[in-house]
PDB file of N, CA and C in Angstrom:
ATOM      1  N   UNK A   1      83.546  89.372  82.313  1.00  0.00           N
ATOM      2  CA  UNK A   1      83.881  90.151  83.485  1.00  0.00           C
ATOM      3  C   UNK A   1      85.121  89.586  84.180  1.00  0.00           C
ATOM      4  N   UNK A   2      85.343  88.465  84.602  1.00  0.00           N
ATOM      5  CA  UNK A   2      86.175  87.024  85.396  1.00  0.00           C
ATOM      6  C   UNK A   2      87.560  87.902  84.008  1.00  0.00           C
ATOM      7  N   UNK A   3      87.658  88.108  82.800  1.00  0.00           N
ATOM      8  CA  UNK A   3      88.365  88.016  81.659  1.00  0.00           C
ATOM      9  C   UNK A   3      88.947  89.529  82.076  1.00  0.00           C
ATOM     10  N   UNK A   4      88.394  90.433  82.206  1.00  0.00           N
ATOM     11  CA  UNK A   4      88.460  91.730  82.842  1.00  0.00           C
ATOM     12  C   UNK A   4      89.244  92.036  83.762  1.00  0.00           C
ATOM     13  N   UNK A   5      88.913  91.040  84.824  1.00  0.00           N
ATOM     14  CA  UNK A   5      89.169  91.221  86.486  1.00  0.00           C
ATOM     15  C   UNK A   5      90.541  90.814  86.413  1.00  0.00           C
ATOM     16  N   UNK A   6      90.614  89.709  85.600  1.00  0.00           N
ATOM     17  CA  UNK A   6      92.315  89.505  85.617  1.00  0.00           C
ATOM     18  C   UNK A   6      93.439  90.022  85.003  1.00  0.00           C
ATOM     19  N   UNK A   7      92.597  91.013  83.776  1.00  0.00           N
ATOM     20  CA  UNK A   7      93.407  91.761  83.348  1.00  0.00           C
ATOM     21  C   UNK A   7      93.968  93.191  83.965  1.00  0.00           C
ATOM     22  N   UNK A   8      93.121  93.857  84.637  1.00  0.00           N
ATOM     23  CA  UNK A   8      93.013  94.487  85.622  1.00  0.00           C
ATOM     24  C   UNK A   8      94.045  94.553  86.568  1.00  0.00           C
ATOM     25  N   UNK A   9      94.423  93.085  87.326  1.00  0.00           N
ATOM     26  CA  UNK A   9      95.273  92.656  88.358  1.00  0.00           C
ATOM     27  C   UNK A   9      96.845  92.269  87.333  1.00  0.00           C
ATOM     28  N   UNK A  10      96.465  91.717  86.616  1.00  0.00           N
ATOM     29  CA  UNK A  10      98.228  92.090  85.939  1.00  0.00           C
ATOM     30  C   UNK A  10      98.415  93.287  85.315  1.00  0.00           C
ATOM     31  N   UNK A  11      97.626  93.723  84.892  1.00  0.00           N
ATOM     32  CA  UNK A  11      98.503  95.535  84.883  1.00  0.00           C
ATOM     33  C   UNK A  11      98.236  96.219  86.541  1.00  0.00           C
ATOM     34  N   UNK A  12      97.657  95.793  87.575  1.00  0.00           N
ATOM     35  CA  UNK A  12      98.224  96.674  88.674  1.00  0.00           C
ATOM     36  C   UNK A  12      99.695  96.037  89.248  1.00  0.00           C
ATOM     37  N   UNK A  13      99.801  94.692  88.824  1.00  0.00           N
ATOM     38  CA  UNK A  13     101.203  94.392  89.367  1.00  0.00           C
ATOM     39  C   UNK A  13     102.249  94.788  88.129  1.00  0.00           C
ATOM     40  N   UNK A  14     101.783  95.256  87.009  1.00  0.00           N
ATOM     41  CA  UNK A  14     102.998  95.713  86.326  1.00  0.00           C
ATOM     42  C   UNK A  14     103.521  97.157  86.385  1.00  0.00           C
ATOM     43  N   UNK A  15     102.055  97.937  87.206  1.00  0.00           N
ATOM     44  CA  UNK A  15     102.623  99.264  87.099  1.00  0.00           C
ATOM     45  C   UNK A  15     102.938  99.756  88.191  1.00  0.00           C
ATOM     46  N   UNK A  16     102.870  98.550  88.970  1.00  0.00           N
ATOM     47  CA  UNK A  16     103.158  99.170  90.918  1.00  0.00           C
ATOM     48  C   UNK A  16     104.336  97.858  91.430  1.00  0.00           C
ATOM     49  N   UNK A  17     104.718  98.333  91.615  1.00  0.00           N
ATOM     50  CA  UNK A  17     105.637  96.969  92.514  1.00  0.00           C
ATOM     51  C   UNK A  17     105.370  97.153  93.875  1.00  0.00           C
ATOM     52  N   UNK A  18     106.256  96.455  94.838  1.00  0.00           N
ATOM     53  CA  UNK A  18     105.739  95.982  96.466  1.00  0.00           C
ATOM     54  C   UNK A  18     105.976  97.443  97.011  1.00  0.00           C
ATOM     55  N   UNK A  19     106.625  98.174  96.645  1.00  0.00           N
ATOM     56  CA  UNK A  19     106.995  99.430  97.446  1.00  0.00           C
ATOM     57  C   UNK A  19     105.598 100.115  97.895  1.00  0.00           C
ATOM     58  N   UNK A  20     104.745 100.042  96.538  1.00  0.00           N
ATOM     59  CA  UNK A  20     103.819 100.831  97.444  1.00  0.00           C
ATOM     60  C   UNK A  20     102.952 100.395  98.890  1.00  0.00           C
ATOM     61  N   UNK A  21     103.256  99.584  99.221  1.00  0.00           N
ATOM     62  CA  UNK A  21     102.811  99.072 100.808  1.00  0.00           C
ATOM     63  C   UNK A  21     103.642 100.354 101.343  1.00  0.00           C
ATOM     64  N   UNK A  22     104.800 100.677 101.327  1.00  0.00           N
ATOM     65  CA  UNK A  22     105.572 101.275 101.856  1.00  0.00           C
ATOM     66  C   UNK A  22     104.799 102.970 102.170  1.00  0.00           C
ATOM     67  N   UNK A  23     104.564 103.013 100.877  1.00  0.00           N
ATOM     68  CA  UNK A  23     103.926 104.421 101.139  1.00  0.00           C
ATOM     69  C   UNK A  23     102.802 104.811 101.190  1.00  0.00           C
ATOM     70  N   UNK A  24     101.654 103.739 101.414  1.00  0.00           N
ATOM     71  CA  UNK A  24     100.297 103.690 101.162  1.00  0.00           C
ATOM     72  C   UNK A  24     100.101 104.155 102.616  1.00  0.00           C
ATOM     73  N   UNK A  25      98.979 104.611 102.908  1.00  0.00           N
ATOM     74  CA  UNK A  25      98.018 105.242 104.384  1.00  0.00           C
ATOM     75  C   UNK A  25      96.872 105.001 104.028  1.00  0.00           C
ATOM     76  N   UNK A  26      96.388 104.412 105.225  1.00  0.00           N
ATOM     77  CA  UNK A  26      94.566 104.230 105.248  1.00  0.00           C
ATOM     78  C   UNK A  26      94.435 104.543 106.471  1.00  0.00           C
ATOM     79  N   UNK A  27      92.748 105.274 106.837  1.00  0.00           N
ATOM     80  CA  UNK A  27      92.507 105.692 108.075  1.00  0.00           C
ATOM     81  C   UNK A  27      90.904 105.324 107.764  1.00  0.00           C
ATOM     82  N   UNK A  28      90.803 105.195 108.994  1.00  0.00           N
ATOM     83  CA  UNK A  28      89.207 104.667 108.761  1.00  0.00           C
ATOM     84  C   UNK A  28      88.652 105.738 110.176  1.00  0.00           C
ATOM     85  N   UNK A  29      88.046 105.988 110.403  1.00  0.00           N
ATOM     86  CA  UNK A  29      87.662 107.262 111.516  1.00  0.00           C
ATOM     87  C   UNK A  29      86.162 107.485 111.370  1.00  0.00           C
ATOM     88  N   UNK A  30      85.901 106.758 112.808  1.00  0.00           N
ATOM     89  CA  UNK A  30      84.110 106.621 113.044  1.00  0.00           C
ATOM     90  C   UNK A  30      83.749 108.011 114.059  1.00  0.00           C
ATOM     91  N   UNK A  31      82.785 108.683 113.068  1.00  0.00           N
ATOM     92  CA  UNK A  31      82.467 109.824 113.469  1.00  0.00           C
ATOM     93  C   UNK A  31      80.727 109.704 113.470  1.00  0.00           C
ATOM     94  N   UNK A  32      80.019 110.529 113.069  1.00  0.00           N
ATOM     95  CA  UNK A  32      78.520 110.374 112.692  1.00  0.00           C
ATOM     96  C   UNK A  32      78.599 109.643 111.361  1.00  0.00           C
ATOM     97  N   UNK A  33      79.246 109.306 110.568  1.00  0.00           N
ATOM     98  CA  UNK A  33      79.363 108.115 109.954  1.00  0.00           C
ATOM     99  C   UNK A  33      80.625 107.602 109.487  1.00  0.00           C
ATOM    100  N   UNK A  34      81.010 106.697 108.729  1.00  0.00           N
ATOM    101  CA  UNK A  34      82.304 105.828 108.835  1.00  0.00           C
ATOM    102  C   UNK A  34      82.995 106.589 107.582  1.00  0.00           C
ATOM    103  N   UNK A  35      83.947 107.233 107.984  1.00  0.00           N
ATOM    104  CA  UNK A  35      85.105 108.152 107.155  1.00  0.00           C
ATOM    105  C   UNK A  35      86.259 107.005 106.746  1.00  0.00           C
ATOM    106  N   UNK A  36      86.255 107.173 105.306  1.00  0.00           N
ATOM    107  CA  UNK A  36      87.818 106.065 104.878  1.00  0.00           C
ATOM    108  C   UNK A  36      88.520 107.190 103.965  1.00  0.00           C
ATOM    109  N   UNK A  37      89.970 107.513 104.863  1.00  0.00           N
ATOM    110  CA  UNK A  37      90.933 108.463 104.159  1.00  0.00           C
ATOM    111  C   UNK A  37      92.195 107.662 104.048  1.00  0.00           C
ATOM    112  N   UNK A  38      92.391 108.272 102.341  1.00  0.00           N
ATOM    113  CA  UNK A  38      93.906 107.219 102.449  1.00  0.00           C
ATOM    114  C   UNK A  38      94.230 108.046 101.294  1.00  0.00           C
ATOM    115  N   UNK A  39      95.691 107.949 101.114  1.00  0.00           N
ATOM    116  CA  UNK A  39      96.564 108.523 100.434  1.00  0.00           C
ATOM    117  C   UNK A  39      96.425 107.688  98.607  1.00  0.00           C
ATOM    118  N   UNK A  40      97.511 108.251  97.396  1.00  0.00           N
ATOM    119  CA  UNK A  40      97.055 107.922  96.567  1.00  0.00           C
ATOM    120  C   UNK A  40      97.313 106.399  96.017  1.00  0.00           C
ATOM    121  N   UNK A  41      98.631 106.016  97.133  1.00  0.00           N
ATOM    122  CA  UNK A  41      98.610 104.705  96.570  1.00  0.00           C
ATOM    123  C   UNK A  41      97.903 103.877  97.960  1.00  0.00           C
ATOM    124  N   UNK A  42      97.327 103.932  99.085  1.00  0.00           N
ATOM    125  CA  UNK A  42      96.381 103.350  99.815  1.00  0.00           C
ATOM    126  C   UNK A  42      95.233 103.071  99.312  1.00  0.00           C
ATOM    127  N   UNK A  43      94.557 104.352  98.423  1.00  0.00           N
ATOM    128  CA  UNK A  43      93.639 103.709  98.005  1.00  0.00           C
ATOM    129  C   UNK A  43      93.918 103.433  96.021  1.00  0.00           C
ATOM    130  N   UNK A  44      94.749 102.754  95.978  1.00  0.00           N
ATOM    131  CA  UNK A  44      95.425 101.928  95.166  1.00  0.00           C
ATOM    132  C   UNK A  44      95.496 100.163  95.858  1.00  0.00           C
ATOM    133  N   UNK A  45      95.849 100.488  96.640  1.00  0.00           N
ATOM    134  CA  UNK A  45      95.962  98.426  97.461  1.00  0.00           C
ATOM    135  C   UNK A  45      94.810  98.227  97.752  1.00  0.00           C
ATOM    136  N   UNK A  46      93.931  99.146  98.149  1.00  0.00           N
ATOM    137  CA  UNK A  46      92.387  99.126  98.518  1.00  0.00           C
ATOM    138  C   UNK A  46      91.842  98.490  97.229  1.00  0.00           C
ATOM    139  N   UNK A  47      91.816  99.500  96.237  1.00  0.00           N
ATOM    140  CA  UNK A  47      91.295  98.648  94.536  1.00  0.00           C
ATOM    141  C   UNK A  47      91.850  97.771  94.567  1.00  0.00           C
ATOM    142  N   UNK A  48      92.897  96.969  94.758  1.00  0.00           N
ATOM    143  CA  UNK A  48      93.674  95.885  94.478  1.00  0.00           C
ATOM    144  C   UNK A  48      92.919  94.953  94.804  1.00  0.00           C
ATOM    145  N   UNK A  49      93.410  95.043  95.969  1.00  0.00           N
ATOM    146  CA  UNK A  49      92.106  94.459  97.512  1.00  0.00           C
ATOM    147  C   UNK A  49      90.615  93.929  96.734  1.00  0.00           C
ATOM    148  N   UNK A  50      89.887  95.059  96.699  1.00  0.00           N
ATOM    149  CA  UNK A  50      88.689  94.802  95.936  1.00  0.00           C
ATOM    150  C   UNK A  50      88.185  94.298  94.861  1.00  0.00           C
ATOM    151  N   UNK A  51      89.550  94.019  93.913  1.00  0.00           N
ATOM    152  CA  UNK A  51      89.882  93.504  92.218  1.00  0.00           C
ATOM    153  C   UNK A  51      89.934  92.072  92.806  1.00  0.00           C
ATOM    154  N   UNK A  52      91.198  91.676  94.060  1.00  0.00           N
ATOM    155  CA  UNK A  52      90.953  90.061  94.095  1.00  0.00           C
ATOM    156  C   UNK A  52      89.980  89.312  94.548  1.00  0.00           C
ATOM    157  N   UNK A  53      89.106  90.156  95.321  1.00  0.00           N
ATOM    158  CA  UNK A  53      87.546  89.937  96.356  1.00  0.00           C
ATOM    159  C   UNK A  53      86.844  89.332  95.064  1.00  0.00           C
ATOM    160  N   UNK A  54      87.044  90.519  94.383  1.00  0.00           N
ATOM    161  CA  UNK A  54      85.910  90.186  93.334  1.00  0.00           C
ATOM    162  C   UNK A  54      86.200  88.912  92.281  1.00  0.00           C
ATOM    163  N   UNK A  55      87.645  88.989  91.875  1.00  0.00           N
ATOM    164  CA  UNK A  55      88.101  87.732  91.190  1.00  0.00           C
ATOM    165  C   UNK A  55      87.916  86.427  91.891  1.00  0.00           C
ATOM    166  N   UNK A  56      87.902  86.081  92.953  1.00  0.00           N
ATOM    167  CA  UNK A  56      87.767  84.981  93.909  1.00  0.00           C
ATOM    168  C   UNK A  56      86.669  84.224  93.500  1.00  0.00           C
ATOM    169  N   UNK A  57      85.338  85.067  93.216  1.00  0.00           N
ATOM    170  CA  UNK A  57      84.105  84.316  92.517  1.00  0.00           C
ATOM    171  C   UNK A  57      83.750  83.676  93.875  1.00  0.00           C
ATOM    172  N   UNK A  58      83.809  83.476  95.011  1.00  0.00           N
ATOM    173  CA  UNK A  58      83.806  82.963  96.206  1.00  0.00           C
ATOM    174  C   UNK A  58      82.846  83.893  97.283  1.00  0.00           C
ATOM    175  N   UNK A  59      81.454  83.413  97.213  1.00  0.00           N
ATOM    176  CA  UNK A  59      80.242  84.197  97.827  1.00  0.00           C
ATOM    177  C   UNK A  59      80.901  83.919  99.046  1.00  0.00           C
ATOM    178  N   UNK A  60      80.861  84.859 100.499  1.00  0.00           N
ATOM    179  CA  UNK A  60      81.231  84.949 101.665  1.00  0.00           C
ATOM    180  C   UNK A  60      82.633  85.202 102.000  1.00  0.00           C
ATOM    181  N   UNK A  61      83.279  85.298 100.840  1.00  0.00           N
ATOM    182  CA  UNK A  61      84.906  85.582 101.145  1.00  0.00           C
ATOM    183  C   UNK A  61      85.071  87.250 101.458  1.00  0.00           C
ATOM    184  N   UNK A  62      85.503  87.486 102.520  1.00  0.00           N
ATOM    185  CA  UNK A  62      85.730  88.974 103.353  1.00  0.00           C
ATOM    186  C   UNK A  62      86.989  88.998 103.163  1.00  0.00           C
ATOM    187  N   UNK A  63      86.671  90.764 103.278  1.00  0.00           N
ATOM    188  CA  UNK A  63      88.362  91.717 103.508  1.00  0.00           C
ATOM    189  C   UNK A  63      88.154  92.295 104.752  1.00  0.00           C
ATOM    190  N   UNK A  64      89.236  91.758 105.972  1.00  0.00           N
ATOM    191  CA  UNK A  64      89.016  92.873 107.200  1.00  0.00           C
ATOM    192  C   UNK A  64      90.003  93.719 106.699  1.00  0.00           C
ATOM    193  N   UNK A  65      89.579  95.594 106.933  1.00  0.00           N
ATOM    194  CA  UNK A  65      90.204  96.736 106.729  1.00  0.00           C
ATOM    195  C   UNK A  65      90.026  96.762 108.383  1.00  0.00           C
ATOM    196  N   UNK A  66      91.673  96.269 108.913  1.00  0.00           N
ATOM    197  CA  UNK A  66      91.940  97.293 110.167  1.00  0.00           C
ATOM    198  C   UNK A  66      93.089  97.689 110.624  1.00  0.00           C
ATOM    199  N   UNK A  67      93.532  97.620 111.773  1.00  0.00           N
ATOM    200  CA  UNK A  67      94.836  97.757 111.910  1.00  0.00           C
ATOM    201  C   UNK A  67      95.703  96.467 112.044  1.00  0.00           C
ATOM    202  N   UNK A  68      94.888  96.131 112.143  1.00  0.00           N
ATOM    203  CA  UNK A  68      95.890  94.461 111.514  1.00  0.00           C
ATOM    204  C   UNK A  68      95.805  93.874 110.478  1.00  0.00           C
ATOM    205  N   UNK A  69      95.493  94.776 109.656  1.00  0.00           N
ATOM    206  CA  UNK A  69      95.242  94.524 108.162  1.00  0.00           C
ATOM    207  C   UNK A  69      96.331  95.913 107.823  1.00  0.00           C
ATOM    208  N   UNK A  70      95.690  96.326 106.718  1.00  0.00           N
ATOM    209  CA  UNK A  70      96.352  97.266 106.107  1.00  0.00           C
ATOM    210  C   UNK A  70      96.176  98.827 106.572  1.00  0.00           C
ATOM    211  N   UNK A  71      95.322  98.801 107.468  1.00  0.00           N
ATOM    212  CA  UNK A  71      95.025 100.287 107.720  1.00  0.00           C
ATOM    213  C   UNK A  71      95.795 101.188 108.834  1.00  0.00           C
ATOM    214  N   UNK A  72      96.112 102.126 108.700  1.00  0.00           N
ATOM    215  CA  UNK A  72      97.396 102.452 109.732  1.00  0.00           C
ATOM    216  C   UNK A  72      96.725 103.277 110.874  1.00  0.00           C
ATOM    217  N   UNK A  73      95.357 103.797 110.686  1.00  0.00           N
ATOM    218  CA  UNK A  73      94.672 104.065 111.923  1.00  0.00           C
ATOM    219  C   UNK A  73      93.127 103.456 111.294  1.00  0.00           C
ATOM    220  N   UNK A  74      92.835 102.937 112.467  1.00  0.00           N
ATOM    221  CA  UNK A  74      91.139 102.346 112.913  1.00  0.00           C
ATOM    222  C   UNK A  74      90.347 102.703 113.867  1.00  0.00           C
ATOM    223  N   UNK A  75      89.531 103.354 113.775  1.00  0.00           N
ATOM    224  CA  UNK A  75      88.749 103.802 114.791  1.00  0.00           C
ATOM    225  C   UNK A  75      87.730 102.649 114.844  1.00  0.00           C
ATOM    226  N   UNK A  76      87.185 102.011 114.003  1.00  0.00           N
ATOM    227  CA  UNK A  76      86.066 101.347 113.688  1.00  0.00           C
ATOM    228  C   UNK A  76      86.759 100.084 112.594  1.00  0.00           C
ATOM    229  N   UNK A  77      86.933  98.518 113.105  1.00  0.00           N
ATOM    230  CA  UNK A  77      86.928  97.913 111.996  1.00  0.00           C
ATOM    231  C   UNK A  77      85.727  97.714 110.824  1.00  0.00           C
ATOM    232  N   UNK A  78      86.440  97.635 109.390  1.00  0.00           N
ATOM    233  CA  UNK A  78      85.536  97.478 108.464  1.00  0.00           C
ATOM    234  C   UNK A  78      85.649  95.572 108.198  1.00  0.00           C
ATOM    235  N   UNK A  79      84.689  95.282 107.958  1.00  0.00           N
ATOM    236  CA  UNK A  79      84.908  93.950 106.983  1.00  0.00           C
ATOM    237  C   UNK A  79      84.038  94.073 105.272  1.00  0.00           C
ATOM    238  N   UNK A  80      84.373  94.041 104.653  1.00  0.00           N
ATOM    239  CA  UNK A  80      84.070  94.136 103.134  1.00  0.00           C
ATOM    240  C   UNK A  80      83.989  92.636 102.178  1.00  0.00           C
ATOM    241  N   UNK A  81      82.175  92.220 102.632  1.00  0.00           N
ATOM    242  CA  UNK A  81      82.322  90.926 102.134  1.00  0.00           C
ATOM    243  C   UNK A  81      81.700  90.809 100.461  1.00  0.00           C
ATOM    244  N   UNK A  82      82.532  89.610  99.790  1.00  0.00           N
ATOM    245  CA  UNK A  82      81.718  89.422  98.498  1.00  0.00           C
ATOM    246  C   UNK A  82      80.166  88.665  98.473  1.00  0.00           C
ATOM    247  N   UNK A  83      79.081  88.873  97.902  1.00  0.00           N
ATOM    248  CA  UNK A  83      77.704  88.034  98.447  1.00  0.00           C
ATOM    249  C   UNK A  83      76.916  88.538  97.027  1.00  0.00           C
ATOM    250  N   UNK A  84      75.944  87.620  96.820  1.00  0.00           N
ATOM    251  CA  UNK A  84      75.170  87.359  95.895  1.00  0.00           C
ATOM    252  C   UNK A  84      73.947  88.441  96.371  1.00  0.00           C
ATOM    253  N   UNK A  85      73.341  89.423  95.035  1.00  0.00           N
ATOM    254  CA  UNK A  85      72.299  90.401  95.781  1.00  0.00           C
ATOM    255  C   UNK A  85      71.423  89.612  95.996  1.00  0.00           C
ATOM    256  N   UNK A  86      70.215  90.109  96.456  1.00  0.00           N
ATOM    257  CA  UNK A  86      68.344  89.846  96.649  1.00  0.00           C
ATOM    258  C   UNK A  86      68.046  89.048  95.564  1.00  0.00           C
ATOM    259  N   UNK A  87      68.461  89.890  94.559  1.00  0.00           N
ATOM    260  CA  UNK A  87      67.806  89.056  93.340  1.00  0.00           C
ATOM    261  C   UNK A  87      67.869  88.096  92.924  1.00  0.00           C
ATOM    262  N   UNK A  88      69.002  87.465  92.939  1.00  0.00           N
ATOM    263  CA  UNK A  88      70.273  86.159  91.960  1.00  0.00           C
ATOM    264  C   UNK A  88      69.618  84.942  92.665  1.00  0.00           C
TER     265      UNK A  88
END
C-alpha cells in the first residue's frame, strides 16, 4: 500500500505542476450538513492532501481545510485526521 501511495504522489507531481494552486477553489458551506464544493483541480490538491496524510503512516497527523489553509470560502472549519480504526 506505503509502495502505492508513493507512486501515486509522483505521478500527481508529474502531471500537475504548482499552477494548479492557482486555479483550484474549495468551499466548504455549513448548511443542515457540511457541503465541500470545489472545482476540478481543488479537488485534485484535496487528493493530494489526502495521498500525503495517508503516506505519513503517522496516527494523529491532521489536515486543517480552512481559510487559512487551502479553502477559499469556510463557513465551518474541517480538520481531517489520520487514526487507527476500533479494531487494530
Amino acid at each position: 500500500m506505503e509502495e502505492n501511495l508513493k507512486k501515486i504522489e509522483q505521478l500527481f507531481g508529474e502531471i500537475f505542476d504548482e499552477k494548479i494552486h492557482e486555479y483550484s477553489y474549495i468551499e466548504i458551506i455549513d448548511n443542515e450538513e457540511i457541503v465541500l464544493k470545489a472545482n476540478k483541480e481543488g479537488l485534485l490538491i484535496l487528493a493530494r492532501e489526502l495521498i500525503q496524510l495517508c503516506d505519513s503512516n503517522f496516527i494523529g497527523k491532521h489536515y486543517h481545510l480552512d481559510e487559512c489553509g487551502m479553502a477559499n470560502k469556510c463557513d465551518k472549519p474541517v480538520v481531517i485526521t489520520l487514526v487507527k480504526p476500533p479494531w487494530a
